[in-house]
Protein backbone atom coordinates (compact mmCIF):
# COMPACT_ATOMS: atom_id res chain seq x y z
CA UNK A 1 -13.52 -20.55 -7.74
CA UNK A 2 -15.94 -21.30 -9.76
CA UNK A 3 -17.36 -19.39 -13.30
CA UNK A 4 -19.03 -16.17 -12.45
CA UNK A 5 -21.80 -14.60 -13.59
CA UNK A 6 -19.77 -11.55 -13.42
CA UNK A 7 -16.99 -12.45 -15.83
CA UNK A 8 -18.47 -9.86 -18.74
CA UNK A 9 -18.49 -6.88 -16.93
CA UNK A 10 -15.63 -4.47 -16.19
CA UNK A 11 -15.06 -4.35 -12.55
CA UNK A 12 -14.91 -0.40 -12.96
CA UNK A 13 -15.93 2.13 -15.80
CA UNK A 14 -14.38 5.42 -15.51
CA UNK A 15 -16.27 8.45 -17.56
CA UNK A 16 -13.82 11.39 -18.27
CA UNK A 17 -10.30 10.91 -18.78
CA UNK A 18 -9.12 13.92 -17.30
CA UNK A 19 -7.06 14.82 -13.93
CA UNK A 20 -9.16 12.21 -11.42
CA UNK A 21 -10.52 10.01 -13.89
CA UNK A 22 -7.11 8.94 -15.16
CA UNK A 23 -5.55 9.39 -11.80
CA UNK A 24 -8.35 6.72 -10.60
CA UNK A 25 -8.08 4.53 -13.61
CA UNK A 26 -3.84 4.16 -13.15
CA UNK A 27 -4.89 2.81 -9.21
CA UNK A 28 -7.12 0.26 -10.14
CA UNK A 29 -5.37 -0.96 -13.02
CA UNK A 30 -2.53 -1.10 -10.40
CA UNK A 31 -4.69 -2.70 -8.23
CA UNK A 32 -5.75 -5.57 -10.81
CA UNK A 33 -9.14 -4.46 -11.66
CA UNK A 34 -10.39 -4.46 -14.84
CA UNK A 35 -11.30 -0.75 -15.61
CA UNK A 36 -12.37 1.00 -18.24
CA UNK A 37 -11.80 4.83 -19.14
CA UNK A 38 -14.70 6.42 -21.56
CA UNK A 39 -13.54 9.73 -22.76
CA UNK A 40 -14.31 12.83 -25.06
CA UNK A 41 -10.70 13.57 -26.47
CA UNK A 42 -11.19 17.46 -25.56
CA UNK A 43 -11.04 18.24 -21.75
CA UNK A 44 -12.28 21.40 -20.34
CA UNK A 45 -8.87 22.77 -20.18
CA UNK A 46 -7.41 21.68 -23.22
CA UNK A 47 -7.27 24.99 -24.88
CA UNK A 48 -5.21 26.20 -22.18
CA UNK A 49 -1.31 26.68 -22.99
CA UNK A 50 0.09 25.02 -19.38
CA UNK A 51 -1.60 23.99 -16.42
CA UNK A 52 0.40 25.54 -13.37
CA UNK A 53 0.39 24.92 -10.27
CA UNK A 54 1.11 20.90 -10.81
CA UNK A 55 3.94 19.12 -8.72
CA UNK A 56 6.47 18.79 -11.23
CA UNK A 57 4.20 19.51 -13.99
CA UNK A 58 4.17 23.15 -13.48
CA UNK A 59 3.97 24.87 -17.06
CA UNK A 60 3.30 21.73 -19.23
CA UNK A 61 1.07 21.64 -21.86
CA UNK A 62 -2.10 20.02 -20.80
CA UNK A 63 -1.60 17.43 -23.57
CA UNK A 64 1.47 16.63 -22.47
CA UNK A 65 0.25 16.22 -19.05
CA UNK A 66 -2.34 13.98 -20.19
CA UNK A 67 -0.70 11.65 -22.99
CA UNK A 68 1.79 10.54 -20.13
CA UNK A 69 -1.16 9.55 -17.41
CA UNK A 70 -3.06 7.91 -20.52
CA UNK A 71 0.29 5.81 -20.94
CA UNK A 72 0.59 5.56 -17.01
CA UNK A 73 -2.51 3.70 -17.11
CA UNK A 74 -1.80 1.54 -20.07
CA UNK A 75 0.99 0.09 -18.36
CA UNK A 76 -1.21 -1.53 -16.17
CA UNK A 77 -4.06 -2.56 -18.70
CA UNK A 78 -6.60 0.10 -18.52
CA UNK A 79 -7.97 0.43 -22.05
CA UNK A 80 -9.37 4.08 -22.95
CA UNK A 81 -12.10 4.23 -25.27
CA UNK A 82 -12.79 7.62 -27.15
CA UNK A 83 -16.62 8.25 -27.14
CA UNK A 84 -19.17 10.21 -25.97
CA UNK A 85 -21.43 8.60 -23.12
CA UNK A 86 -25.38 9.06 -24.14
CA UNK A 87 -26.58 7.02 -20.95
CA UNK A 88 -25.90 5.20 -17.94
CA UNK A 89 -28.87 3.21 -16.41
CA UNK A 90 -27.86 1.59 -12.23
CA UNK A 91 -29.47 -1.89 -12.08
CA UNK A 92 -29.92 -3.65 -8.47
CA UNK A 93 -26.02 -4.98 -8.78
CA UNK A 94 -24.34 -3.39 -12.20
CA UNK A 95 -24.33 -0.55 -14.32
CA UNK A 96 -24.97 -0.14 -17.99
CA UNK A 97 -22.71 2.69 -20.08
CA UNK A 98 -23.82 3.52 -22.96
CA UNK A 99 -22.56 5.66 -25.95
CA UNK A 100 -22.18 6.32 -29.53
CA UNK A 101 -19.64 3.89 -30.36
CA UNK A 102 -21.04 0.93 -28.19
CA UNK A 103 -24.56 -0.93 -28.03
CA UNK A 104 -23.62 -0.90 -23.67
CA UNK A 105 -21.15 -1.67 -21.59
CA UNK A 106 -21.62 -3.21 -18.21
CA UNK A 107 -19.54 -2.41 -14.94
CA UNK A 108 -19.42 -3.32 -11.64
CA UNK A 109 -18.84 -0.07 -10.59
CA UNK A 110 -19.06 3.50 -12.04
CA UNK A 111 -17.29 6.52 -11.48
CA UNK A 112 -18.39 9.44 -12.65
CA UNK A 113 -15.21 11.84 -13.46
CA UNK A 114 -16.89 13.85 -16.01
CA UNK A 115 -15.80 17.49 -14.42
CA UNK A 116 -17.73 20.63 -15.30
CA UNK A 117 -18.58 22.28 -17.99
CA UNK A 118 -18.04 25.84 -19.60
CA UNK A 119 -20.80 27.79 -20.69
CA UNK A 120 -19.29 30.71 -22.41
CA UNK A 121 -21.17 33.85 -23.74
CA UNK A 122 -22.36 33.72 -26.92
CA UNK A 123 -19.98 37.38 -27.56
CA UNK A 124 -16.68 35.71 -26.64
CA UNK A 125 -14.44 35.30 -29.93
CA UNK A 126 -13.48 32.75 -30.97
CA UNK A 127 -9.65 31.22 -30.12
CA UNK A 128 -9.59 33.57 -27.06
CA UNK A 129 -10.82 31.32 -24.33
CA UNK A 130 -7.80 29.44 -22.35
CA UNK A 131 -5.38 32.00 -24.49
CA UNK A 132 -6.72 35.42 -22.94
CA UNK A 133 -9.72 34.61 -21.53
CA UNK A 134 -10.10 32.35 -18.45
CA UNK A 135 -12.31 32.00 -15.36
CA UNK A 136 -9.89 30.99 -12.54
CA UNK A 137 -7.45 33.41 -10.34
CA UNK A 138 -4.86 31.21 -9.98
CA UNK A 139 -3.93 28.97 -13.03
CA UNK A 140 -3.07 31.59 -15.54
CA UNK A 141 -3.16 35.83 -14.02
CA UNK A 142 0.40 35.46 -13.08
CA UNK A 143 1.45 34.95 -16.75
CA UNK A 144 -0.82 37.85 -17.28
CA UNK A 145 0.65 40.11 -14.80
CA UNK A 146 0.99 43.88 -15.72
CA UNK A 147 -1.29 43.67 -18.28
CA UNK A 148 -5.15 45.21 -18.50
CA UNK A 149 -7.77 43.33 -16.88
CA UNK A 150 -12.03 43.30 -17.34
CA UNK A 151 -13.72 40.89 -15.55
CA UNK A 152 -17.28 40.13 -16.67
CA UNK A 153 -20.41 38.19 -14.97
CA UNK A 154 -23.23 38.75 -12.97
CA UNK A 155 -22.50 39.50 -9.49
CA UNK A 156 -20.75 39.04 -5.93
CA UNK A 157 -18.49 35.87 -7.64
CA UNK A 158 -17.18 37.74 -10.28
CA UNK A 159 -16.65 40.42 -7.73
CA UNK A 160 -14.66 37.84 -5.78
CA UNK A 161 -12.83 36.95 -9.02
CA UNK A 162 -11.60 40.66 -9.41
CA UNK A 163 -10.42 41.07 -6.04
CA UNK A 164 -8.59 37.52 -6.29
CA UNK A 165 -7.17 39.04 -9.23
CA UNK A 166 -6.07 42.28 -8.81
CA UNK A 167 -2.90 42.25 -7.69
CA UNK A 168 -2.20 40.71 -11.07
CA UNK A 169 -3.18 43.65 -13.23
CA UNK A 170 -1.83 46.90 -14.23
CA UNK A 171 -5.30 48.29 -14.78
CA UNK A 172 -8.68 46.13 -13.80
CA UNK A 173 -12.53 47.23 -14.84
CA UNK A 174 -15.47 45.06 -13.15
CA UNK A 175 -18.69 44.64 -15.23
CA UNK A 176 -21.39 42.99 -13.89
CA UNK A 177 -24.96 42.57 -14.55
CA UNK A 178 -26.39 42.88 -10.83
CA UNK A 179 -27.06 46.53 -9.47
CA UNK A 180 -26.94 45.23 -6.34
CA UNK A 181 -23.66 43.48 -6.57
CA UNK A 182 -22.02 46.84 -8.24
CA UNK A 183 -22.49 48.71 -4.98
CA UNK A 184 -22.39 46.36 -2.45
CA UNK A 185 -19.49 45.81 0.38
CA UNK A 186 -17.16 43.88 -2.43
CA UNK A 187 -17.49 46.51 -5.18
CA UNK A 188 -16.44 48.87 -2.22
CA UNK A 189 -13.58 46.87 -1.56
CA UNK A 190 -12.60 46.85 -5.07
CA UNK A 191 -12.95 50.48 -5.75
CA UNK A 192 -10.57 51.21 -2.49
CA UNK A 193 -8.10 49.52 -4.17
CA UNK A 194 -8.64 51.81 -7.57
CA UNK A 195 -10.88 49.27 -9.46
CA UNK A 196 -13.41 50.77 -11.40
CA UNK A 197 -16.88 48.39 -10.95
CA UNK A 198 -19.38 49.05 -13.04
CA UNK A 199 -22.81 48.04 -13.68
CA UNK A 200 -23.00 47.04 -17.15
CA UNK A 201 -22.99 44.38 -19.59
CA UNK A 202 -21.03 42.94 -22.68
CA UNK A 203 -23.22 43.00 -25.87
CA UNK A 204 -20.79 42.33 -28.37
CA UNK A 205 -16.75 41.55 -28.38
CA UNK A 206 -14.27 41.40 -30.94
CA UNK A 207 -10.47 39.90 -30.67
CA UNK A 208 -7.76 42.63 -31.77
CA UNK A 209 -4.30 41.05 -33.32
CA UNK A 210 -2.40 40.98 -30.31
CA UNK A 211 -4.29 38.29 -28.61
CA UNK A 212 -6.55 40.41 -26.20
CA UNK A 213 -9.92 41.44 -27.21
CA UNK A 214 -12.37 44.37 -27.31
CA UNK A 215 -15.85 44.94 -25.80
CA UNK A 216 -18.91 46.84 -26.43
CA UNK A 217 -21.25 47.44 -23.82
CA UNK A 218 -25.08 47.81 -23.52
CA UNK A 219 -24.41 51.88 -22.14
CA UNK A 220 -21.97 52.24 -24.92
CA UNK A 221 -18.53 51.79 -23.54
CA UNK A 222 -15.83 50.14 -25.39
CA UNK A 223 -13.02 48.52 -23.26
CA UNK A 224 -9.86 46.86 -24.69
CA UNK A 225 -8.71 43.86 -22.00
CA UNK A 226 -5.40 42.29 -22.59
CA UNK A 227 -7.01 39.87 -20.15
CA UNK A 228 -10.34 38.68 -19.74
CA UNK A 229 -11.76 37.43 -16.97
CA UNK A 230 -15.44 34.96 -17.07
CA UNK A 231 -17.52 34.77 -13.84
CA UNK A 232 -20.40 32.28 -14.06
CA UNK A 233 -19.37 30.13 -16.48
CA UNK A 234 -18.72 26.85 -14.66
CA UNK A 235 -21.99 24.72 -14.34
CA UNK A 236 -21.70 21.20 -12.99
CA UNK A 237 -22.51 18.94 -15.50
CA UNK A 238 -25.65 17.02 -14.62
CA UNK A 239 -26.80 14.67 -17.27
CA UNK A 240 -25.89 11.14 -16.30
CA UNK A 241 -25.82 12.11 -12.09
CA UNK A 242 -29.35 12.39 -13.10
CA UNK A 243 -29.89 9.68 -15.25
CA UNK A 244 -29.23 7.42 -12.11
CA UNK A 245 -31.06 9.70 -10.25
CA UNK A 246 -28.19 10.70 -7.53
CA UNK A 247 -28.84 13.05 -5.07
CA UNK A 248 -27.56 16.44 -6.11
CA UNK A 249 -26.18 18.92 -3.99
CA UNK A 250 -27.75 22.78 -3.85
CA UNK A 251 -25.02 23.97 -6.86
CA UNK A 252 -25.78 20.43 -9.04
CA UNK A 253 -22.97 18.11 -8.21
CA UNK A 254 -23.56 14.48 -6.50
CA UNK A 255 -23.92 14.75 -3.37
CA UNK A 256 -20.60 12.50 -1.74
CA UNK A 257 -18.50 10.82 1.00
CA UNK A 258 -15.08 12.33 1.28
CA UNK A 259 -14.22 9.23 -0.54
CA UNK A 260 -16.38 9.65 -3.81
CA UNK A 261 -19.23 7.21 -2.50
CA UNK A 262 -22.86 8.79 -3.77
CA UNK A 263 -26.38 8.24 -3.07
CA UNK A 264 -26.10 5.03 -5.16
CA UNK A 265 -23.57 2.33 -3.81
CA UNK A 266 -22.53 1.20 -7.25
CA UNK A 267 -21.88 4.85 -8.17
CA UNK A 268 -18.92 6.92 -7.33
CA UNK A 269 -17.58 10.06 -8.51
CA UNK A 270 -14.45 11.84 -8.12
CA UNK A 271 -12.68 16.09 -9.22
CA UNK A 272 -15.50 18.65 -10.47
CA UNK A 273 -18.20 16.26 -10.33
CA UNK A 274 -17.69 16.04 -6.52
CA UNK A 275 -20.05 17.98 -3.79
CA UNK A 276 -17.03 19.96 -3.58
CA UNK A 277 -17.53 23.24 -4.94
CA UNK A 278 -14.46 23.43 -6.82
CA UNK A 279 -11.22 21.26 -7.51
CA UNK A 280 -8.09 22.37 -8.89
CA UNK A 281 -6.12 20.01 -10.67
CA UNK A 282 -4.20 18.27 -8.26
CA UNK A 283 -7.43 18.36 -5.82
CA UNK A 284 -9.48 16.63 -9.11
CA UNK A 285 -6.38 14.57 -8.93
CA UNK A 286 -5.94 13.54 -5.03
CA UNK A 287 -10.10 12.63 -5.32
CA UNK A 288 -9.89 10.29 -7.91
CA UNK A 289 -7.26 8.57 -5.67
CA UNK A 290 -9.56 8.32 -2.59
CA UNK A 291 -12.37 7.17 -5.02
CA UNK A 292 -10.28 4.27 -6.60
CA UNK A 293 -9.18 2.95 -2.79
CA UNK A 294 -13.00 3.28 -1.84
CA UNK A 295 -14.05 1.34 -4.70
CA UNK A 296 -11.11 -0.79 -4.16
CA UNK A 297 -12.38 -1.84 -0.95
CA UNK A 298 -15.61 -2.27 -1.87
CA UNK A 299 -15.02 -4.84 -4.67
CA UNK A 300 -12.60 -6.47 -2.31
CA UNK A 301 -15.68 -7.23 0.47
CA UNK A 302 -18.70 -6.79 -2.13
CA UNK A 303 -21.64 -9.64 -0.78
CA UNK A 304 -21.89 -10.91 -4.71
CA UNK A 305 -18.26 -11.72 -5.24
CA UNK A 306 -17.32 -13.25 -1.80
CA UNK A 307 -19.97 -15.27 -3.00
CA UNK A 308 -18.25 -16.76 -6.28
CA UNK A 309 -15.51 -18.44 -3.33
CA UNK A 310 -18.19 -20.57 -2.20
């Protein structure tokens, strides 16, 4: 075989080190591909005391979790560089990364692992979020059983959250923003089951010394929640999907195959980033699986490098 013009590029860049993007990056180092992992140290659940809900994992600390899949992926030769990507630009048959700590690196392939991102009130304390405060019914309200519940956010999906959640708490209040939504068939539910919805919203919030925290309302109320619970806060995160100009589903994620493949066929993307609404960790996990086998394939019958045998 002779020299290709290939031989400076990474056959794969991963962005986002988290539960599919190191997941990925262990099967294609396994898989002798020279991958990359670009990373932000914090993840969106690092403040979190244990992920749950994790074959064999259940209850770790998410840094535990994390510092074994980073050395997972070592083993087989996947560097992981700490930075924050700025820009990606798709060219007709490679991909430029670029970020603060590097003039641009070039790739083969891209996967996008980046997951979603929290956009928190501006009233939430400080400390409380991942300790007290969370946004999903199943990763941390069983630790929180018997204790007193508010759930705050706009409308029907933080409705949904409370109703998820109920069983979990000795005492649950609903606030949400949408007078519709606070008498509608869901608040109805709710209230059957002694939940008090109201329509109201959170102006200011304080955290007392037992860990939970304390909110003041725009009609005046003050509620004490040993748990909080955050509808809306979610969003996909949509900067570089749209700096290559993917095709973006109706809630902001890449529009994809069921194995990662987007609008762009040097782009993939795997977990939160996915046209899948929502991942838990070991679904984040499983997809960055099926994206690394997709992209393995690809590589393996790619036009441009069956062409460096000839």
């Amino acid at each position: 075989m002779g020299v290709s013009m290939y031989d400076d590029l990474y056959d794969v860049i991963v962005i986002g080190a988290g539960a599919a993007g190191l997941t990925a990056a262990t099967m294609l180092g396994r898989s002798m591909r020279s991958t990359l992992v670009i990373s932000q140290p914090r993840r969106r659940n690092s403040p979190a005391s244990s992920v749950n809900n994790v074959p064999y994992a259940d209850g770790a600390a998410p840094a535990d979790i994390y510092r074994k899949m980073e050395q997972d992926a070592g083993r087989y030769g996947v560097p992981l560089l700490w930075d924050e990507v700025t820009s990606v630009r798709a060219y007709e048959d490679h991909v430029v990364v670029e970020g603060g700590a590097n003039p641009g690196l070039r790739c083969r392939r891209l996967l996008l692992a980046t997951g979603r991102v929290d956009v928190l009130p501006a009233w939430l304390p400080d400390g409380v979020w991942g300790r007290s405060a969370f946004d999903c019914p199943y990763c941390h309200t069983y630790e929180r059983s018997g204790s007193t519940f508010v759930c705050v956010g706009t409308g029907d999906e933080t409705l949904k959250l409370a109703a998820l959640s109920r069983q979990f708490a000795k005492r649950m209040t609903v606030l949400v923003g949408d007078p519709s939504a606070s008498r509608g068939r869901l608040a109805g539910l709710l209230s059957r089951h002694d939940v008090e919805v109201l329509c109201d919203e959170v102006v200011r919030a304080s955290a007392d010394p037992a860990g939970g925290v304390t909110l003041e309302t725009t009609h005046g109320r003050t509620l004490s929640a040993d748990t909080l619970l955050l509808g809306d806060v979610a969003r996909p995160y949509r900067k570089l999907a749209e700096d290559l100009d993917l095709e973006l589903s109706a809630d902001g994620f890449p529009e994809t195959s069921l194995y990662g493949m987007t609008s762009n066929p040097l782009v993939y993307s795997a977990g939160n980033v996915e046209g899948s609404p929502y991942f838990m960790w070991t679904g984040a996990a499983s997809s960055g699986i099926n994206a690394a086998r997709a992209i393995c394939e690809d590589l393996a019958f790619a036009s441009e490098l069956l062409d460096d045998w000839e």
